[in-house]
Protein backbone atom coordinates (compact mmCIF):
# COMPACT_ATOMS: atom_id res chain seq x y z
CA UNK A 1 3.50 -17.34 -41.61
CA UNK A 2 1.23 -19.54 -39.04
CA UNK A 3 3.67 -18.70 -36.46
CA UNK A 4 3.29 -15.21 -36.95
CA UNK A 5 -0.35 -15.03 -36.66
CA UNK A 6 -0.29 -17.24 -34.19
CA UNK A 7 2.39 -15.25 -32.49
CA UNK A 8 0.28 -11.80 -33.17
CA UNK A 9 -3.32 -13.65 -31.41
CA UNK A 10 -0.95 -14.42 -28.01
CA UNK A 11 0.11 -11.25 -27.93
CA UNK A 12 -3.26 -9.17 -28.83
CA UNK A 13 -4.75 -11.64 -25.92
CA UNK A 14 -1.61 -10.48 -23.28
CA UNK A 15 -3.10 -7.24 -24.20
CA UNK A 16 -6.63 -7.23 -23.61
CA UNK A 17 -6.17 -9.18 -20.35
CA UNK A 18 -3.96 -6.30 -19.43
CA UNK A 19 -6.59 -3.65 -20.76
CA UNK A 20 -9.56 -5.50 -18.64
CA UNK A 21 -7.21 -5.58 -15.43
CA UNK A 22 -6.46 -2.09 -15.81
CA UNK A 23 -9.86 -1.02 -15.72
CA UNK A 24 -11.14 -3.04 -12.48
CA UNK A 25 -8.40 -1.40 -10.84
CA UNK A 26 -9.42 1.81 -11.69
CA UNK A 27 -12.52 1.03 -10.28
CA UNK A 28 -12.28 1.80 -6.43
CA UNK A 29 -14.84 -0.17 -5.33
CA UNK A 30 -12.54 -3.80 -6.89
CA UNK A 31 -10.85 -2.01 -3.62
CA UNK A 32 -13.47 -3.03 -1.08
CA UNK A 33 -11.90 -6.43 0.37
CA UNK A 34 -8.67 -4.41 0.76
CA UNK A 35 -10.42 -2.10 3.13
CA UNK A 36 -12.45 -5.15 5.14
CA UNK A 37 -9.21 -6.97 5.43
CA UNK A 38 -7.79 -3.50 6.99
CA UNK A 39 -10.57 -3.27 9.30
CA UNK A 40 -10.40 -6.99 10.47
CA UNK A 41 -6.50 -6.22 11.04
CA UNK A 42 -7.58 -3.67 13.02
CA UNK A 43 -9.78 -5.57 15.01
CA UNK A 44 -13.19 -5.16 13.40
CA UNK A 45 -15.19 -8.73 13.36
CA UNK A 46 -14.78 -10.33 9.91
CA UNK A 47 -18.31 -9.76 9.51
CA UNK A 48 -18.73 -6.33 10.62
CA UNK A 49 -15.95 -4.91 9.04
CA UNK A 50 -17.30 -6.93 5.49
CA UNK A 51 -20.82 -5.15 6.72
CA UNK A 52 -19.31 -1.61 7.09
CA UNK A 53 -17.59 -1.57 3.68
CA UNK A 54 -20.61 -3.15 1.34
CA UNK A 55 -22.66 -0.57 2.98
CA UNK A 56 -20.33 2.05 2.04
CA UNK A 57 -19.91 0.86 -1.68
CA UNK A 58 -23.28 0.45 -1.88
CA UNK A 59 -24.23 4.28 -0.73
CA UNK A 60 -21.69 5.43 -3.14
CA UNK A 61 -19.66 7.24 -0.19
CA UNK A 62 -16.90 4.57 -0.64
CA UNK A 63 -13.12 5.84 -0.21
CA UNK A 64 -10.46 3.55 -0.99
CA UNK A 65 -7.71 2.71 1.23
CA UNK A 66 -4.13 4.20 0.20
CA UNK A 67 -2.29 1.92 -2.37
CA UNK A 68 0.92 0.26 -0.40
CA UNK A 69 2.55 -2.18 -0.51
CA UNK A 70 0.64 -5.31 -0.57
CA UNK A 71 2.66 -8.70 0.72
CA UNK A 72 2.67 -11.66 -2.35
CA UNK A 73 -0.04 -14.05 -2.40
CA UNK A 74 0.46 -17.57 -0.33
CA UNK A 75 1.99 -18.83 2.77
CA UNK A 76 4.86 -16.58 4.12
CA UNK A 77 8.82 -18.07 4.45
CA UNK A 78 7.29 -20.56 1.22
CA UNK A 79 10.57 -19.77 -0.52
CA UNK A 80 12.91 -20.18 2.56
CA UNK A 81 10.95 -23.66 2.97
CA UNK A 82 11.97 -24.97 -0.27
CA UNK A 83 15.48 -23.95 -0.64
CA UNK A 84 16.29 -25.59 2.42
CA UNK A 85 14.10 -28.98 1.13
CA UNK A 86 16.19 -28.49 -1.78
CA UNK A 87 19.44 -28.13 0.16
CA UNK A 88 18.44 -31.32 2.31
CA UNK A 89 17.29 -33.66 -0.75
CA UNK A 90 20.60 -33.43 -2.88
């Protein structure tokens, strides 16, 4: 019966992390670095762009930029780079 309860506090956990990330993303401002890091792709200097978007949020007249596709965290090719270590060690 430990293992249950045990089992049933991991679980109720998974779900209130899930509940708490749900509602910052609801939130548009938890979009504001998004739309710096746009602006700096764009161009915009780092702190300008940073500049631009806090006074936004702050003012309330903040839009959030379109949800796409977002690239996964870390360095790019990471994945390439370690099947082909693998490929050389063996």
């Amino acid at each position: 019966m430990g293992d249950e309860v045990e089992s049933r506090g991991a679980a109720d956990e998974m779900l209130r992390q899930a509940r708490d990330r749900d509602t910052a993303a609801a939130d548009p401002a938890a979009l504001a670095t998004d739309a710096a890091e746009a602006l700096v792709a764009s161009g915009v200097a780092f702190r300008d762009a940073h500049e631009q978007i806090a006074a936004q949020v702050r003012a309330g007249t903040f839009e959030p930029p379109q949800a796409g596709p977002r690239a996964a965290p870390g360095p790019g090719g990471a994945v390439a780079a370690i099947a082909a270590r693998v490929r050389w060690s063996a």
